[in-house]
C-alpha atoms as a PDB file:
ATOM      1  CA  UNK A   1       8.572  28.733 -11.574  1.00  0.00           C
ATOM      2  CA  UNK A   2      12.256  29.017 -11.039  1.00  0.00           C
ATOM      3  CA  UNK A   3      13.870  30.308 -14.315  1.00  0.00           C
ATOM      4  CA  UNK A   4      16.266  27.610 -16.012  1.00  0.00           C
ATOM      5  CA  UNK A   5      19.295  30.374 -16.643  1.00  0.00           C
ATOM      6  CA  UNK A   6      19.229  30.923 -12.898  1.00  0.00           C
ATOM      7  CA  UNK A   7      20.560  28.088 -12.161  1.00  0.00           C
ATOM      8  CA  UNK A   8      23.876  28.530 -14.585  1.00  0.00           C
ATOM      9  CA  UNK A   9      26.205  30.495 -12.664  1.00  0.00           C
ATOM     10  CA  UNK A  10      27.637  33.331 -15.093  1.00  0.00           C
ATOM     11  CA  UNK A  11      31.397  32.307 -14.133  1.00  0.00           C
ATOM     12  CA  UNK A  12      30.472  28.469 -14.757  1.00  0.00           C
ATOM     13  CA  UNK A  13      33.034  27.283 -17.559  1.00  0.00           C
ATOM     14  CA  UNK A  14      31.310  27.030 -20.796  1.00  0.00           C
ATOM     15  CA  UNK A  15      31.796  23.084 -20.854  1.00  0.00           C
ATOM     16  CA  UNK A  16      29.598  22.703 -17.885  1.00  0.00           C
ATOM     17  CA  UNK A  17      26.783  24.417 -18.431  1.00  0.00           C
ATOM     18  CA  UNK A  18      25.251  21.739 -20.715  1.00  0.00           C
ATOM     19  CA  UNK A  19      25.056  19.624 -17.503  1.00  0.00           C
ATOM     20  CA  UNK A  20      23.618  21.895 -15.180  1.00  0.00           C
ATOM     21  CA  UNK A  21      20.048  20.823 -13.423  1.00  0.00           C
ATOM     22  CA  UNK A  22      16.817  22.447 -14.720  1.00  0.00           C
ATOM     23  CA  UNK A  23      13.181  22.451 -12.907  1.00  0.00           C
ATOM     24  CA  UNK A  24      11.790  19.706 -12.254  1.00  0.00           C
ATOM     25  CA  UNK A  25       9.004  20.869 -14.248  1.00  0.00           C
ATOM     26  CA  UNK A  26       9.165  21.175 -17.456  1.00  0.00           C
ATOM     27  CA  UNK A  27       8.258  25.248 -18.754  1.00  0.00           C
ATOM     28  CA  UNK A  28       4.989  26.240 -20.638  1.00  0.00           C
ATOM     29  CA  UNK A  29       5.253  25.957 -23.649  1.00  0.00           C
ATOM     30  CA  UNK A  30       7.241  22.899 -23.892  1.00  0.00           C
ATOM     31  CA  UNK A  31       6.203  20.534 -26.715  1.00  0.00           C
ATOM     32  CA  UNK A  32       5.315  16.769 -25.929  1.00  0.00           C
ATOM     33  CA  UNK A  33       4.442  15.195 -29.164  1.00  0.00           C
ATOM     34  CA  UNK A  34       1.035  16.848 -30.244  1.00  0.00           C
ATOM     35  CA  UNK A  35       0.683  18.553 -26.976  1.00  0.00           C
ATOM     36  CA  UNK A  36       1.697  21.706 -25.420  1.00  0.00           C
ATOM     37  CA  UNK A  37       2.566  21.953 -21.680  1.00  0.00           C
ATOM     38  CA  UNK A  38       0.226  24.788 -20.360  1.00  0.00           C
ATOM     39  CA  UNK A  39       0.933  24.711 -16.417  1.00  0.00           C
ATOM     40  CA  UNK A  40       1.875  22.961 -13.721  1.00  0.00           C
ATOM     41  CA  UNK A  41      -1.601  21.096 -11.783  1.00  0.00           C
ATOM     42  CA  UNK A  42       0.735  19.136  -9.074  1.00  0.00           C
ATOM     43  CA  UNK A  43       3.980  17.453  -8.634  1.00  0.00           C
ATOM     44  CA  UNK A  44       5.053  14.606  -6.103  1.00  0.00           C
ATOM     45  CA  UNK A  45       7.934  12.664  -5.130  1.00  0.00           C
ATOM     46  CA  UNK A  46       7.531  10.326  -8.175  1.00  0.00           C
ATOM     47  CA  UNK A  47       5.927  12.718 -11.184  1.00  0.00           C
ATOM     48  CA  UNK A  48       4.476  15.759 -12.335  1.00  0.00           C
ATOM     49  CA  UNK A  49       1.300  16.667 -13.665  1.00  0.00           C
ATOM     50  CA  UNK A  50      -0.074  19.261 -16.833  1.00  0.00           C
ATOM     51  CA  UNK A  51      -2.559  20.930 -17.848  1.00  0.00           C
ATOM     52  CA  UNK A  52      -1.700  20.517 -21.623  1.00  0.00           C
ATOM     53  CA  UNK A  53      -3.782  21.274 -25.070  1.00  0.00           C
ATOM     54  CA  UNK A  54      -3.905  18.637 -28.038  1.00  0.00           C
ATOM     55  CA  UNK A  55      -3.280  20.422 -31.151  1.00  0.00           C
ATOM     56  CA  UNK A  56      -5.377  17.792 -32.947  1.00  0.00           C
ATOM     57  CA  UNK A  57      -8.385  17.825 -31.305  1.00  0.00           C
ATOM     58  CA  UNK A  58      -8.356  21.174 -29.734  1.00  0.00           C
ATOM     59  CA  UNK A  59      -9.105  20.105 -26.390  1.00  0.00           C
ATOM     60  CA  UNK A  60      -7.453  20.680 -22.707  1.00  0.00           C
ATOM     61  CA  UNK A  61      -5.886  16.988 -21.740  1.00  0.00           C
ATOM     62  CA  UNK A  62      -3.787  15.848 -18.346  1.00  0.00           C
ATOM     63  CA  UNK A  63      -0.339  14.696 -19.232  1.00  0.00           C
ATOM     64  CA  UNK A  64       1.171  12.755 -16.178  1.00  0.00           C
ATOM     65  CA  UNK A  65       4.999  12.658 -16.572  1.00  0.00           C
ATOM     66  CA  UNK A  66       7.333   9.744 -14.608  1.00  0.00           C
ATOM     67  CA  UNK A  67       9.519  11.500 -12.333  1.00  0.00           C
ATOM     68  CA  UNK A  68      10.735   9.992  -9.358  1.00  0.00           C
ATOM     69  CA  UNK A  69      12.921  12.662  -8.306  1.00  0.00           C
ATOM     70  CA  UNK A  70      15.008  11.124  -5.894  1.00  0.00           C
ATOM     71  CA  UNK A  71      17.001   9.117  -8.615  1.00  0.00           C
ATOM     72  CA  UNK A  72      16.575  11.591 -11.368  1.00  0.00           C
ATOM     73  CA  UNK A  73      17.504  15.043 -12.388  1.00  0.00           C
ATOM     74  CA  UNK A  74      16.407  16.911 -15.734  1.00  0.00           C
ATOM     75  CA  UNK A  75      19.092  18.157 -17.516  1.00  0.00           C
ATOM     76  CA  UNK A  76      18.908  21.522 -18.498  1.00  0.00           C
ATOM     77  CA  UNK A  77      20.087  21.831 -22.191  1.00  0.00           C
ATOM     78  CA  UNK A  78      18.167  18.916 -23.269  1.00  0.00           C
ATOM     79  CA  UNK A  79      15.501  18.602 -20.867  1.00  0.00           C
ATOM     80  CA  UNK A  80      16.123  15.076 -20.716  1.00  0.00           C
ATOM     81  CA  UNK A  81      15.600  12.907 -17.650  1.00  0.00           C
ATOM     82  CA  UNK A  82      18.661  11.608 -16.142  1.00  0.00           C
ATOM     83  CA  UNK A  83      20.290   9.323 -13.568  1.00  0.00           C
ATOM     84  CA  UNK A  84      21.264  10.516 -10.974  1.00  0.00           C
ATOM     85  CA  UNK A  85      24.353   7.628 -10.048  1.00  0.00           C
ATOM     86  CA  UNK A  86      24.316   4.204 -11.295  1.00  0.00           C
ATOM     87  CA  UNK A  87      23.240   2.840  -8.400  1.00  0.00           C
ATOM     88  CA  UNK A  88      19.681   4.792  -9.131  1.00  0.00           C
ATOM     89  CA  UNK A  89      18.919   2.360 -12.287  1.00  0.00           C
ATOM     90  CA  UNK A  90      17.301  -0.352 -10.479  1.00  0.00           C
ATOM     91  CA  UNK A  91      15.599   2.092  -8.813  1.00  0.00           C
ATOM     92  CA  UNK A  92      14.355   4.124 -11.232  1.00  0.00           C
ATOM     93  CA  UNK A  93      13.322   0.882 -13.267  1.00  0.00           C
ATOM     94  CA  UNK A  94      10.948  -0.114 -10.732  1.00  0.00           C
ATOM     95  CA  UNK A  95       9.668   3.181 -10.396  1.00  0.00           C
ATOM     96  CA  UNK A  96       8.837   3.128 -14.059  1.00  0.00           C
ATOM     97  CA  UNK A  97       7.308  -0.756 -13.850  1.00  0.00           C
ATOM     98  CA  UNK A  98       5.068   1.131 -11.243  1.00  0.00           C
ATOM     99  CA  UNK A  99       3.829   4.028 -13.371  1.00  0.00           C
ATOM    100  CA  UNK A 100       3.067   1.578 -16.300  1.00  0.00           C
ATOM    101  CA  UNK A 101       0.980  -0.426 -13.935  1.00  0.00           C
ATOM    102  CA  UNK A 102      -0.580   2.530 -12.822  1.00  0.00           C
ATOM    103  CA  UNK A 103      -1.419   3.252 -17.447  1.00  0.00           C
ATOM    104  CA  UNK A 104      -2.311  -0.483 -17.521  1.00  0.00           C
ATOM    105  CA  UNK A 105      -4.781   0.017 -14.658  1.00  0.00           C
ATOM    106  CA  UNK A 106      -6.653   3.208 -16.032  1.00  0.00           C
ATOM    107  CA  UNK A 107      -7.057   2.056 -19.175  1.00  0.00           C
ATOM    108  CA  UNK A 108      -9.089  -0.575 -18.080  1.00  0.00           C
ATOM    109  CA  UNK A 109     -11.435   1.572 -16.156  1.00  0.00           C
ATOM    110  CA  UNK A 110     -14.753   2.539 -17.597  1.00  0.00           C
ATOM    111  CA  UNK A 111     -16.986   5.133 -15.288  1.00  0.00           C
ATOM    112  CA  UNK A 112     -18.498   8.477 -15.655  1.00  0.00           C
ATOM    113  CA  UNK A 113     -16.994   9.230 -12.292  1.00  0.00           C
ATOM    114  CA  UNK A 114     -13.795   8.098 -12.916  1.00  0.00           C
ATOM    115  CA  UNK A 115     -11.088  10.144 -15.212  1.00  0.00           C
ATOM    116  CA  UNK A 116     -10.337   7.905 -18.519  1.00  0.00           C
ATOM    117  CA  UNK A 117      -7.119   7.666 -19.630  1.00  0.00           C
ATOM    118  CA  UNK A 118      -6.564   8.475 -23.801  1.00  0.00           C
ATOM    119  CA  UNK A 119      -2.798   7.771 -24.545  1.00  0.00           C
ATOM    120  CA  UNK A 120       0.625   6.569 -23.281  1.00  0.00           C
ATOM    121  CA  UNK A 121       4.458   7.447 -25.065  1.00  0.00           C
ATOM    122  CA  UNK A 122       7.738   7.754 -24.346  1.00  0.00           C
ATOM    123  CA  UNK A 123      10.019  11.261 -24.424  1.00  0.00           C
ATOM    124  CA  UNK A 124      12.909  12.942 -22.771  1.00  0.00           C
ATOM    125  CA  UNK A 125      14.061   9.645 -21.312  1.00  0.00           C
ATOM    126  CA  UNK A 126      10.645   9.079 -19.518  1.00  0.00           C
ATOM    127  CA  UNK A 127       7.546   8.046 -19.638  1.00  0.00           C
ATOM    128  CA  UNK A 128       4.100   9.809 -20.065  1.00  0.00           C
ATOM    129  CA  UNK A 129       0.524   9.437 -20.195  1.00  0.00           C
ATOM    130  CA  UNK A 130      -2.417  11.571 -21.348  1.00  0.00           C
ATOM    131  CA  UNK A 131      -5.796  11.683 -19.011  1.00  0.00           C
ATOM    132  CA  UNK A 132      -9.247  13.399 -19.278  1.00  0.00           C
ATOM    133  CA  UNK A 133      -8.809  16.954 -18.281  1.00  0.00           C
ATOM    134  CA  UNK A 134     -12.378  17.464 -16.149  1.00  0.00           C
ATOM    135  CA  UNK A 135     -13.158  21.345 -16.321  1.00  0.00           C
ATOM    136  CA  UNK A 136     -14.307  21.931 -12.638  1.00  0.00           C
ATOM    137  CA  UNK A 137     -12.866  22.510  -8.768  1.00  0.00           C
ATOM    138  CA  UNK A 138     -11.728  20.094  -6.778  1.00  0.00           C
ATOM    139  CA  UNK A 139     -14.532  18.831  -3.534  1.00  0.00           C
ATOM    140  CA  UNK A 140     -12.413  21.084  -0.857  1.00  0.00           C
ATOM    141  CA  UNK A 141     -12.678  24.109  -2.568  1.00  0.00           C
ATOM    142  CA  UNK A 142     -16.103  23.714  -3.431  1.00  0.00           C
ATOM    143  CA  UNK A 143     -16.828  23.106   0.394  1.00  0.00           C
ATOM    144  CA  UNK A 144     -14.997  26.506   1.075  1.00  0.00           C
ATOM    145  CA  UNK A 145     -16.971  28.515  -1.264  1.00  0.00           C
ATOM    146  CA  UNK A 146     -20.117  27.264   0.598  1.00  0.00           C
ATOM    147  CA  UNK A 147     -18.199  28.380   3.087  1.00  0.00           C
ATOM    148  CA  UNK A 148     -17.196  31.926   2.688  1.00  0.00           C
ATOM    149  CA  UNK A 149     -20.863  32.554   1.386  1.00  0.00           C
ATOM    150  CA  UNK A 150     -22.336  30.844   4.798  1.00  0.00           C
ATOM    151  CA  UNK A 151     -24.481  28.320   3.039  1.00  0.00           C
ATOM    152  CA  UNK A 152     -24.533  24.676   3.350  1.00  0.00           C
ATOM    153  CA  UNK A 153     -24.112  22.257   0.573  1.00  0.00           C
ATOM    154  CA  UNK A 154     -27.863  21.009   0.362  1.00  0.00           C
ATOM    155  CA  UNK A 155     -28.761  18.109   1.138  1.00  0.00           C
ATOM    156  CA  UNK A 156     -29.814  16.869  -2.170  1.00  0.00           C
ATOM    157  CA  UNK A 157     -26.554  17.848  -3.791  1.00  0.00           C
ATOM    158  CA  UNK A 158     -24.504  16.040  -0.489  1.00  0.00           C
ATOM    159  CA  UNK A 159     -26.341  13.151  -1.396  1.00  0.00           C
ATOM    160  CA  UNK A 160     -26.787  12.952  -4.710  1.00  0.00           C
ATOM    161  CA  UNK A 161     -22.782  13.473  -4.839  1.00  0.00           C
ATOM    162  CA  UNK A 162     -22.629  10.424  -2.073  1.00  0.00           C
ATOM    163  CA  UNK A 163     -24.138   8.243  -4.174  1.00  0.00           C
ATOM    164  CA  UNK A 164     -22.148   8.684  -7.372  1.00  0.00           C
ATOM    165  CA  UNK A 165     -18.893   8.254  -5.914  1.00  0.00           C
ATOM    166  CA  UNK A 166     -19.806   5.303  -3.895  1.00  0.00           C
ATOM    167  CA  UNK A 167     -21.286   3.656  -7.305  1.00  0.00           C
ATOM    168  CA  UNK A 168     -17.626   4.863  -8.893  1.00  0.00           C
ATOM    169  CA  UNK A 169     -16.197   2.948  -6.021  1.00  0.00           C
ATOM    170  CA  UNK A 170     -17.996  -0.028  -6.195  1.00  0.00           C
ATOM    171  CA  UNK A 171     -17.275  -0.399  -9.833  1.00  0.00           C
ATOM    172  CA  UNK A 172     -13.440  -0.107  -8.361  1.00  0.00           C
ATOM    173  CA  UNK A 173     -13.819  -2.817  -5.801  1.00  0.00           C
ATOM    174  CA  UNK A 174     -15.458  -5.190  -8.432  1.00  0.00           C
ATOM    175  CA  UNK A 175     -12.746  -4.552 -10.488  1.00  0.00           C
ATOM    176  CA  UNK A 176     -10.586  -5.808  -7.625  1.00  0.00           C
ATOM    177  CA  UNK A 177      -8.956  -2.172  -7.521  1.00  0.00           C
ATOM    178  CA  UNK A 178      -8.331  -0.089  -4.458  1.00  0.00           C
ATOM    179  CA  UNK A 179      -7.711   3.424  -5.437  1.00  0.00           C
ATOM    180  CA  UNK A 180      -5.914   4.045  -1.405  1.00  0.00           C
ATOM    181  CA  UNK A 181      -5.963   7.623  -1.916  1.00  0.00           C
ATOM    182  CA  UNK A 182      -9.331   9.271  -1.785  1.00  0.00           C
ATOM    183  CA  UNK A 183      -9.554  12.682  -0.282  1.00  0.00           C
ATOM    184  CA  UNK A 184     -10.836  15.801  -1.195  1.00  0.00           C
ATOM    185  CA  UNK A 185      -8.456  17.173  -3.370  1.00  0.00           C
ATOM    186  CA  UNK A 186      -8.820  13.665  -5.405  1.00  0.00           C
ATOM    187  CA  UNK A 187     -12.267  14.830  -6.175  1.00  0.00           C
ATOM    188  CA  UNK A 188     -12.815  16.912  -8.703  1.00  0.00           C
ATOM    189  CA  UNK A 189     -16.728  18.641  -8.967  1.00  0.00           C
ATOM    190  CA  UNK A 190     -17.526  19.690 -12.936  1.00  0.00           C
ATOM    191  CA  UNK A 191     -19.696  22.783 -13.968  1.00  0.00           C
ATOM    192  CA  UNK A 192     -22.804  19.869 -13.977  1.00  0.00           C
ATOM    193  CA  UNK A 193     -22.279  19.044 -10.263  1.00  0.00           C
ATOM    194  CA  UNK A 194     -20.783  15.514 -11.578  1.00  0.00           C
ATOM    195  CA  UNK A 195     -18.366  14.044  -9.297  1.00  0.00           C
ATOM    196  CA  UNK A 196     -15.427  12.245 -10.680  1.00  0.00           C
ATOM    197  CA  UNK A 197     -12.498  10.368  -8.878  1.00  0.00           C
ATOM    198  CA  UNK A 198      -9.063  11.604 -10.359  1.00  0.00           C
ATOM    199  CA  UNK A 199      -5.530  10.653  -8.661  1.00  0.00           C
ATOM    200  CA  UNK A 200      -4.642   6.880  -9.107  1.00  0.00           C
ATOM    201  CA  UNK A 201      -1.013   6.948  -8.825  1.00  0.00           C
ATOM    202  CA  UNK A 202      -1.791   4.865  -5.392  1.00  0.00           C
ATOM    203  CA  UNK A 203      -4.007   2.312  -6.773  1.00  0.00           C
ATOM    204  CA  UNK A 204      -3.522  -1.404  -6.317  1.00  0.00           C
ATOM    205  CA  UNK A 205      -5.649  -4.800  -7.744  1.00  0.00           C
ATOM    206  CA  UNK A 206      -6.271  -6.582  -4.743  1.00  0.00           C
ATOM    207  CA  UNK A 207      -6.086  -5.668  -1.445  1.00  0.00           C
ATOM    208  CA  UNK A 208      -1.975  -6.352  -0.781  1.00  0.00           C
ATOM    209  CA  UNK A 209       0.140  -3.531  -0.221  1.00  0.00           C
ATOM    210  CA  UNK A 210       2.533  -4.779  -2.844  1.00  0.00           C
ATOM    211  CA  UNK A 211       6.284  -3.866  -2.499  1.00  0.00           C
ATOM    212  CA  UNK A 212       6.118  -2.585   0.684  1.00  0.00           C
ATOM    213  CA  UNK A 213       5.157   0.553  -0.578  1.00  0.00           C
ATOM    214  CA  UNK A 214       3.255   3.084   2.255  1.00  0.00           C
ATOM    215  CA  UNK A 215       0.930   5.335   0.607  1.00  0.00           C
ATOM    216  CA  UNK A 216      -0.893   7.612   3.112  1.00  0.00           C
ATOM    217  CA  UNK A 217      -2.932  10.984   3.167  1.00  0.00           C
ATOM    218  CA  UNK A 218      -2.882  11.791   7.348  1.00  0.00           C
ATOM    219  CA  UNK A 219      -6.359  12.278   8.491  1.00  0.00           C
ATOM    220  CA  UNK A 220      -7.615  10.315   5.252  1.00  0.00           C
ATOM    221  CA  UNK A 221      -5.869   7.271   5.191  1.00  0.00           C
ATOM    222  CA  UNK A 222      -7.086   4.429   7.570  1.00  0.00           C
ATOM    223  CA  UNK A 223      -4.648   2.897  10.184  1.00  0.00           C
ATOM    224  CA  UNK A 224      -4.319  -0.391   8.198  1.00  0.00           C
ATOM    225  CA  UNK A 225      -2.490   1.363   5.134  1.00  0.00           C
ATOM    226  CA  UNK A 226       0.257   2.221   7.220  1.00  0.00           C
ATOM    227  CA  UNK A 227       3.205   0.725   7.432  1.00  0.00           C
ATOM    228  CA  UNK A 228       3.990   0.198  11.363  1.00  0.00           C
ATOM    229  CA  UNK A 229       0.253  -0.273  11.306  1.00  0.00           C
ATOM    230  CA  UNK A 230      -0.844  -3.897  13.694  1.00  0.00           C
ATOM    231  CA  UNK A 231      -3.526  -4.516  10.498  1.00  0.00           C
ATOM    232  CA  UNK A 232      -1.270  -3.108   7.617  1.00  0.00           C
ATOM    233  CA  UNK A 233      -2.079  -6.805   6.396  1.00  0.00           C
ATOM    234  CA  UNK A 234      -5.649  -6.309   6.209  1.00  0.00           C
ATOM    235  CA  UNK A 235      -6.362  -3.824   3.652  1.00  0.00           C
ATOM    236  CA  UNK A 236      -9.902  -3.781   1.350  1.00  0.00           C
ATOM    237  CA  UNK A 237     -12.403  -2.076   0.261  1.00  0.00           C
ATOM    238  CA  UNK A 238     -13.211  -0.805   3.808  1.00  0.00           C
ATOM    239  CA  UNK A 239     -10.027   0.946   3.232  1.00  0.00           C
ATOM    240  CA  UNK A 240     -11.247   3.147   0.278  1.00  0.00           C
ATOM    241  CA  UNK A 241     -14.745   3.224   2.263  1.00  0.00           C
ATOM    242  CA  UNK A 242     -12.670   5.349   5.507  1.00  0.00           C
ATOM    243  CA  UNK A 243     -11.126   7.491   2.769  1.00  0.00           C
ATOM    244  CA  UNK A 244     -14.661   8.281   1.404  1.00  0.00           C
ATOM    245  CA  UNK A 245     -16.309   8.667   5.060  1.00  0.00           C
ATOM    246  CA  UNK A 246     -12.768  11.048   6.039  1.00  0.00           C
ATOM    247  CA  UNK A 247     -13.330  13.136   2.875  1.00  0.00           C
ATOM    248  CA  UNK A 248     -17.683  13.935   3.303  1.00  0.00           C
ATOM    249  CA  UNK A 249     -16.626  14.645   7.375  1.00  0.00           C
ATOM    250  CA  UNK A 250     -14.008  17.040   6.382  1.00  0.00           C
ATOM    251  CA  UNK A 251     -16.695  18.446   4.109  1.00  0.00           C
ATOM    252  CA  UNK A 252     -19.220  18.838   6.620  1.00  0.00           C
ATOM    253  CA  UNK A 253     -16.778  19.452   9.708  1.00  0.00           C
ATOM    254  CA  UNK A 254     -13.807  21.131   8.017  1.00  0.00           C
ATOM    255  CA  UNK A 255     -10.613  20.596  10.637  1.00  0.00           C
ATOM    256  CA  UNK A 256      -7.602  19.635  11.003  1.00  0.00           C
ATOM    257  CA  UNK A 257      -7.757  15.737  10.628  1.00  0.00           C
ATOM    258  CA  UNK A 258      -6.025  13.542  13.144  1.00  0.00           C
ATOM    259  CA  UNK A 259      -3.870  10.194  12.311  1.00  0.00           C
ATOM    260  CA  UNK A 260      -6.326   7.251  12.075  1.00  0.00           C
ATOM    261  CA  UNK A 261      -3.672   5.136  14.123  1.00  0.00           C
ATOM    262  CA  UNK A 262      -4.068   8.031  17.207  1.00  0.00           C
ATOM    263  CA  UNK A 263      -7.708   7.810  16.780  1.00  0.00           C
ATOM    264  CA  UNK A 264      -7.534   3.937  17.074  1.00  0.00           C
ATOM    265  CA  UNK A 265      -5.122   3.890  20.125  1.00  0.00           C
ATOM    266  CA  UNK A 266      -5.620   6.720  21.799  1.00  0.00           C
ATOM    267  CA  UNK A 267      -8.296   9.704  22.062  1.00  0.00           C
ATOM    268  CA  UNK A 268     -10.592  10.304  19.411  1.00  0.00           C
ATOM    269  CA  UNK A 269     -10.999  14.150  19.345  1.00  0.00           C
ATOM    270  CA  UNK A 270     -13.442  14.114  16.631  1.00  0.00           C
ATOM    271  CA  UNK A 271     -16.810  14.079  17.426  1.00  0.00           C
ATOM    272  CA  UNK A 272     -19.748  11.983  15.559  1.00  0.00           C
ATOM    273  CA  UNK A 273     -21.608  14.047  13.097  1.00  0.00           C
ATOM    274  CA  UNK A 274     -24.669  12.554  13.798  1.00  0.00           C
ATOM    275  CA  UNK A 275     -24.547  14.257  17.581  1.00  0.00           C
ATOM    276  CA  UNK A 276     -24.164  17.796  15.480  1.00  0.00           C
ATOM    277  CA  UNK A 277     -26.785  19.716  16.388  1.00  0.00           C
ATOM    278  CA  UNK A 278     -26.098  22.925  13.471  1.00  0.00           C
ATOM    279  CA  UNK A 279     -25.349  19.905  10.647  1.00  0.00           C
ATOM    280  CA  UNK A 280     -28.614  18.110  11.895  1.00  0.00           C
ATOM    281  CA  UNK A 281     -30.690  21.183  10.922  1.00  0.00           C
ATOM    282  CA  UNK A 282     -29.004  20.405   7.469  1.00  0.00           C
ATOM    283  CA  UNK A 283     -29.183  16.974   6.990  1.00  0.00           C
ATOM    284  CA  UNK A 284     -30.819  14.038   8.215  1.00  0.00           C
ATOM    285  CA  UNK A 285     -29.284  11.771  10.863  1.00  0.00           C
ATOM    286  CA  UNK A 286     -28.888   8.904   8.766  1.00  0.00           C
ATOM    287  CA  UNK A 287     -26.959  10.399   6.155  1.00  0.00           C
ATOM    288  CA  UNK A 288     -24.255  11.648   9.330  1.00  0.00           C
ATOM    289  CA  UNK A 289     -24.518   8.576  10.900  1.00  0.00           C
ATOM    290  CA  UNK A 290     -23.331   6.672   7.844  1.00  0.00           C
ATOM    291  CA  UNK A 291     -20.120   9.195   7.337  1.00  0.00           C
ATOM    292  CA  UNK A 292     -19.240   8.671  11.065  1.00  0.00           C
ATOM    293  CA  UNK A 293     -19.958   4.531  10.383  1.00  0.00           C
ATOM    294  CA  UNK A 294     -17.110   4.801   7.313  1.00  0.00           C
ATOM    295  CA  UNK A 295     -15.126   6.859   8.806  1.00  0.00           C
ATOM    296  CA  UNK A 296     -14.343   4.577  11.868  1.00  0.00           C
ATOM    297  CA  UNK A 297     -11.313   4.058  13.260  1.00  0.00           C
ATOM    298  CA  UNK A 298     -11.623   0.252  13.687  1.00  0.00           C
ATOM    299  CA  UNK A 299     -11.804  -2.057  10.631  1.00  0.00           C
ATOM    300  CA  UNK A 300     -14.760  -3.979  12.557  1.00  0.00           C
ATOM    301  CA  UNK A 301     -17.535  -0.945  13.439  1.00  0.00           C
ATOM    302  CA  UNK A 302     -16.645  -0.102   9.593  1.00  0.00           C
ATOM    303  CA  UNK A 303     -18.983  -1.174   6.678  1.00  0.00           C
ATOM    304  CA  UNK A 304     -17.332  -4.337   5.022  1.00  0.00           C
ATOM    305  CA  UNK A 305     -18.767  -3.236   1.086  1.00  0.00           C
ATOM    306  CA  UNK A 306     -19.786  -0.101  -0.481  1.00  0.00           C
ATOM    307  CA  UNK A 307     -23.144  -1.753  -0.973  1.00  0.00           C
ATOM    308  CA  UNK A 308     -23.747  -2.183   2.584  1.00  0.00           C
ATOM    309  CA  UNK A 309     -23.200   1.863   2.815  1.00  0.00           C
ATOM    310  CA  UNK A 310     -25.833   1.930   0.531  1.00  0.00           C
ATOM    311  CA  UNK A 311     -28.300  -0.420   1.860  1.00  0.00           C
ATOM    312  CA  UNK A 312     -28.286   1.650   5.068  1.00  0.00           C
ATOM    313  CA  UNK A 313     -28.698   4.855   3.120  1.00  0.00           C
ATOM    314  CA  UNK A 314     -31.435   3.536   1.578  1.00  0.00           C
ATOM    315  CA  UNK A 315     -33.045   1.270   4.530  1.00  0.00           C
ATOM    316  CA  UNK A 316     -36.524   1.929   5.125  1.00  0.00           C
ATOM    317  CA  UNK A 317     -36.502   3.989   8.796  1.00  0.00           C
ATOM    318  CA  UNK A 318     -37.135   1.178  11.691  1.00  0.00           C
END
């Protein structure tokens, strides 16, 4: 992390230096109420996540701070967040009505495979909130150390993780919430091979795309999500369900993922797994058949529900 001195120029005037720009980030160590900042986990155009510790309780916690960078700086005495211009405060504003929607939203949600959410407050001149930290590695980097030790992820694991995430899902969808970012960094795997769905800074109630916004993952994110997209109208739960069917085919078939929309209209370089002859000494053809089902370019060959994924996982062979 970029030391905060080094960006105070030793011949600056002493009356300046107060306004100089810090990090983004803010430096471990760096006390938010009863929490201390530990590291950075991730930052993005609009915030930055922590691994923090609760003095209280003892315990490792996720503190997500609002930080939409592009009409905010933090200031480096203070570590404040601050305008950038006045002509940044609407912006900012919604940008804030956004990341309390996002607070609202978790705290509503009640799943073992979902990250809860403990605690919302207000510091620096922004906003945080304080998440379940899940002690574990994230889906891709479990897939990679199957990898380097040239094993497969057996079958009963694959499936058995399949199944949990698509009933974590379907609890979304009947919450009429569309998380719109699933992929496999998204999914963190604990110590007891639990799956749980982290990430929701993308979610939405309903299936609108509201304000415009284009949230998209390329080679995750279906065609209808984006925003020049011909069905960018026409979003659902068979959005989340491509997400879900991207993330288990990167698994199996780790590559570099095309667009959906040059899969849709043009030439689909990736082949089914289902026609894999190494992952069909793995896994059963079903099971490949109903990744490569999700994972369809077109809305239509898609399934239309999570629980029609599951019926034809569990469908008595014909």
């Amino acid at each position: 992390m970029e030391d905060i001195l080094a960006v105070t120029s030793a011949n600056a005037p002493a009356e300046d230096v107060d306004c100089m720009v810090a990090p983004k980030e803010l430096p471990r160590g760096t006390r938010l109420r009863n929490y201390s900042i530990i590291r950075v986990l991730g930052a993005g155009g609009f915030g930055v996540t922590y691994l923090a510790r609760e003095d209280i309780l003892d315990r490792l916690v996720v503190i997500k701070e609002h930080f939409p960078d592009a009409y905010c700086y933090r200031e480096a005495k203070t570590m404040a967040v601050k305008l950038r211009n006045e002509e940044s405060e609407d912006l900012y504003a919604w940008a804030l009505l956004a990341f309390l929607r996002e607070v609202r939203l978790l705290a509503t949600l009640n799943h073992v495979n979902i990250a809860r959410v403990f605690s919302y407050f207000e510091a620096h001149g922004t906003a945080y909130y304080v998440s379940e930290y899940i002690d574990g590695m994230s889906f891709v980097d479990l897939a990679k150390d199957y990898k380097d030790h040239r094993m497969s992820i057996p079958q009963d694991s694959l499936y058995g993780c399949m199944i949990r995430l698509l009933d974590a899902l379907h609890y979304l969808h009947q919450q009429d919430v569309l998380h719109r970012d699933i992929k496999p960094d998204n999914i963190i795997i604990t110590k007891e091979g639990m799956p749980v769905l982290i990430d929701f800074g993308a979610a939405r109630e309903g299936g609108t795309n509201e304000g415009g916004e284009v949230v998209e993952s390329i080679g995750f994110s279906p065609s209808e999500q984006g925003g020049d997209s011909r069905e960018s109208e026409e979003m659902g739960p068979w959005s989340d369900i491509y997400s879900l069917g991207a993330t288990f085919y990167f698994i199996l078939d780790p590559q570099a993922m095309p667009s959906s929309r040059l899969r849709e209209r043009y030439f689909d370089t990736l082949n089914p797994l289902a026609e894999n002859g190494e992952l069909l000494k793995h896994y059963h053809q079903r099971l490949l058949a109903s990744i490569d089902r999700a994972f369809a370019p077109s809305i239509a060959a898609r399934y239309k529900s999570v629980a029609d994924w599951i019926a034809d996982l569990r469908a008595e062979p014909s």
